[in-house]
N, C-alpha and C. Protein backbone atom coordinates (compact mmCIF):
# COMPACT_ATOMS: atom_id res chain seq x y z
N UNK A 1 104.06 109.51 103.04
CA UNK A 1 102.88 110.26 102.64
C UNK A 1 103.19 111.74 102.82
N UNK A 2 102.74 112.43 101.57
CA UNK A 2 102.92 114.08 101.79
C UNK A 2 101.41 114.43 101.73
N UNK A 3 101.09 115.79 102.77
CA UNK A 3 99.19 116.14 103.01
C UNK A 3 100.71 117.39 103.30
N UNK A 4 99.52 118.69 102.72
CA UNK A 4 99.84 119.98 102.21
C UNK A 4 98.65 120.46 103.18
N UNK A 5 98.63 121.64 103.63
CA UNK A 5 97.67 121.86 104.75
C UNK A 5 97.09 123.70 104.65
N UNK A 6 96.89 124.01 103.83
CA UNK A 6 96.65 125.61 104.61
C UNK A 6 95.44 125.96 104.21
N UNK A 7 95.63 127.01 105.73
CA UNK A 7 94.61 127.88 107.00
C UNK A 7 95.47 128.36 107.26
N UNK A 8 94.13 129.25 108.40
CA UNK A 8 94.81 130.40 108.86
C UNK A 8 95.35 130.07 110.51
N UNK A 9 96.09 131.22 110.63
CA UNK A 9 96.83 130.92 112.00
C UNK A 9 95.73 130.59 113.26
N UNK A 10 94.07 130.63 112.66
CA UNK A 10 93.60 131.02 114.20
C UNK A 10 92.99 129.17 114.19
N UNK A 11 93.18 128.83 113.19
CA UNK A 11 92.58 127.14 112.81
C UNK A 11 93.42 126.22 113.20
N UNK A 12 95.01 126.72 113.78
CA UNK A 12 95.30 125.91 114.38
C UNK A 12 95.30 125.67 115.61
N UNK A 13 94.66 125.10 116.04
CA UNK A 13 93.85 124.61 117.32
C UNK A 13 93.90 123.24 117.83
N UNK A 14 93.64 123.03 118.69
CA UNK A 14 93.28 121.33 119.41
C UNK A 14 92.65 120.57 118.32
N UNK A 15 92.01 120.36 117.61
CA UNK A 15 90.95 119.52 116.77
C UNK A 15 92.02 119.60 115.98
N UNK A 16 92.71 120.77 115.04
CA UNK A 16 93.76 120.68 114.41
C UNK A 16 94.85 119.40 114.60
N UNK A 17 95.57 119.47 115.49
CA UNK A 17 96.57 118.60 116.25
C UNK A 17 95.88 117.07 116.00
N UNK A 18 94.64 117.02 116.84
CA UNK A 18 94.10 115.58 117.15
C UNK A 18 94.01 115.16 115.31
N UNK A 19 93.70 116.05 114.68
CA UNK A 19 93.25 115.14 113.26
C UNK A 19 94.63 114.76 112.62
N UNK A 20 95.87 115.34 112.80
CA UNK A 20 96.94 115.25 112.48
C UNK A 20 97.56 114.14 113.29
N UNK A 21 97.17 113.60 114.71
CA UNK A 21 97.98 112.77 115.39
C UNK A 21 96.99 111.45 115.13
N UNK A 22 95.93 111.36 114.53
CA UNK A 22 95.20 110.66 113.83
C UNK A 22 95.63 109.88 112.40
N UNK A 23 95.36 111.29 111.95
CA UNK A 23 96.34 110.51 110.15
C UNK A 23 97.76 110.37 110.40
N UNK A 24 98.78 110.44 111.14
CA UNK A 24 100.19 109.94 110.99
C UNK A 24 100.22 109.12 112.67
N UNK A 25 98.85 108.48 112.85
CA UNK A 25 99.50 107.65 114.20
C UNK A 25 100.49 106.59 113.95
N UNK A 26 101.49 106.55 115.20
CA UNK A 26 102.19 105.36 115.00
C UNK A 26 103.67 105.75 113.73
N UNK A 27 103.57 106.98 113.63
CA UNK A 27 104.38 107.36 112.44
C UNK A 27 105.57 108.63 112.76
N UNK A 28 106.29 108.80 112.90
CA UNK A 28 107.36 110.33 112.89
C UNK A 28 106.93 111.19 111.77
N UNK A 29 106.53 112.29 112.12
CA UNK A 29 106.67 113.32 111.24
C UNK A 29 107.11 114.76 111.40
N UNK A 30 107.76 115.00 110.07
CA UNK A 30 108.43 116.42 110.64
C UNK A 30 106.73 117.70 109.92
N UNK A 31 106.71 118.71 110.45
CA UNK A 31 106.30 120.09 110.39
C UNK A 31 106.82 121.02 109.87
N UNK A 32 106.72 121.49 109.05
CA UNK A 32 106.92 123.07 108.18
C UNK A 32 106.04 123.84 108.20
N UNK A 33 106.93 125.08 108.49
CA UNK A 33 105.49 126.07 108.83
C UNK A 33 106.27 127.65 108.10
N UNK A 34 105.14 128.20 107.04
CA UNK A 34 105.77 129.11 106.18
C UNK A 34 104.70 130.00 105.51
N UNK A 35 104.44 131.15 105.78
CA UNK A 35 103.11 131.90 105.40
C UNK A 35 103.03 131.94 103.96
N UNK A 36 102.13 132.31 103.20
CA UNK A 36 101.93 131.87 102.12
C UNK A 36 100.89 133.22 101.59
N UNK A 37 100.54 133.61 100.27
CA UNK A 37 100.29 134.29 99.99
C UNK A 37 98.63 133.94 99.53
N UNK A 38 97.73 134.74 100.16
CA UNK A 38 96.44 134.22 99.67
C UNK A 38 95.36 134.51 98.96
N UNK A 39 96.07 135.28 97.89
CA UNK A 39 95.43 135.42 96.61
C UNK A 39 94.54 134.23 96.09
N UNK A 40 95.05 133.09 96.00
CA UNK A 40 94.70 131.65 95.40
C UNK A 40 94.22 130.98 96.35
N UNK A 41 94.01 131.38 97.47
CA UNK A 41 93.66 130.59 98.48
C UNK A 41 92.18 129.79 98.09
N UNK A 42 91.36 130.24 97.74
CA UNK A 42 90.07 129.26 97.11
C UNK A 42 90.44 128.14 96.35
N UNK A 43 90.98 128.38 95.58
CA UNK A 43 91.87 127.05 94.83
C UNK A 43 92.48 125.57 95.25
N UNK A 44 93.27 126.75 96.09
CA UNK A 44 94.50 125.87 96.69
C UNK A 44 93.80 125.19 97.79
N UNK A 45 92.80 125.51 98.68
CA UNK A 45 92.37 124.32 99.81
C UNK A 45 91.45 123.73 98.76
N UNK A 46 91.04 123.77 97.72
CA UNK A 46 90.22 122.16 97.27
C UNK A 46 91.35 121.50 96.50
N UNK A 47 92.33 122.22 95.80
CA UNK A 47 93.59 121.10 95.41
C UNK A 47 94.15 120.04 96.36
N UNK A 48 94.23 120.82 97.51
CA UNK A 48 94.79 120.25 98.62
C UNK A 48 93.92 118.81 99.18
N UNK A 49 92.49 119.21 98.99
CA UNK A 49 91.54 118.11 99.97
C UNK A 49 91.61 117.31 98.46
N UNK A 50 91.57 117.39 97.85
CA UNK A 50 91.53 116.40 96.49
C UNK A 50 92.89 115.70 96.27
N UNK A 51 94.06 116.00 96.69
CA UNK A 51 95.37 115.49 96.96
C UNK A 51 95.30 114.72 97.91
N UNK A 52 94.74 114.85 99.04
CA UNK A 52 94.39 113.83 100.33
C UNK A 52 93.57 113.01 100.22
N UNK A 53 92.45 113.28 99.54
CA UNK A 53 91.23 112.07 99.01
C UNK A 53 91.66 111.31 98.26
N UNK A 54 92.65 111.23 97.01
CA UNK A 54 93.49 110.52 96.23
C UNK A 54 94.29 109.32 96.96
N UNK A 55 95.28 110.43 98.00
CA UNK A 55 96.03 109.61 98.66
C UNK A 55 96.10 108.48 99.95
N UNK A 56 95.08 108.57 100.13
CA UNK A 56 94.35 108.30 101.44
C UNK A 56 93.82 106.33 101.23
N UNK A 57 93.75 106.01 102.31
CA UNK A 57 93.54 104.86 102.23
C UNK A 57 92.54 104.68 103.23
N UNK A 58 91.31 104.22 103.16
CA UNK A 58 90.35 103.96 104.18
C UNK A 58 91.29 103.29 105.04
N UNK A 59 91.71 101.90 104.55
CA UNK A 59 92.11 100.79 105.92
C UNK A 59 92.88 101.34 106.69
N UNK A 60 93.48 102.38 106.98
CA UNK A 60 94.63 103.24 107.54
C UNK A 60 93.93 103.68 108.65
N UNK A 61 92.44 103.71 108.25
CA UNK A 61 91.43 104.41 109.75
C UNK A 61 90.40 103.76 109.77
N UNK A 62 91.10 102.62 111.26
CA UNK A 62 90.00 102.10 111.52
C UNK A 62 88.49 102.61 112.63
């Protein structure tokens, strides 16, 4: 599974982490981390949550 993620530096936080050790429990994953330009930024976080709603599988969270 690929989930594309951006915010800003101050959003990553505790709740951050927990929702991430949530959707890949039980799983290895690697992290990339690379600033990004945010002109498009309105765009790009509903592309993003609409890429995850697609991909996503209820039974995965019980």
């Amino acid at each position: 599974m690929y989930t594309l993620y951006k915010l800003n530096q101050a959003d990553l936080n505790e709740n951050f982490l927990q929702a991430l050790q949530l959707l890949f429990s039980g799983k290895t994953i690697e992290i990339s981390v690379r600033e990004v330009d945010a002109a498009n930024e309105s765009t790009d976080i509903w592309q993003a949550i609409q890429r995850f709603r697609q991909s996503m599988n209820p039974t995965d969270y019980p």
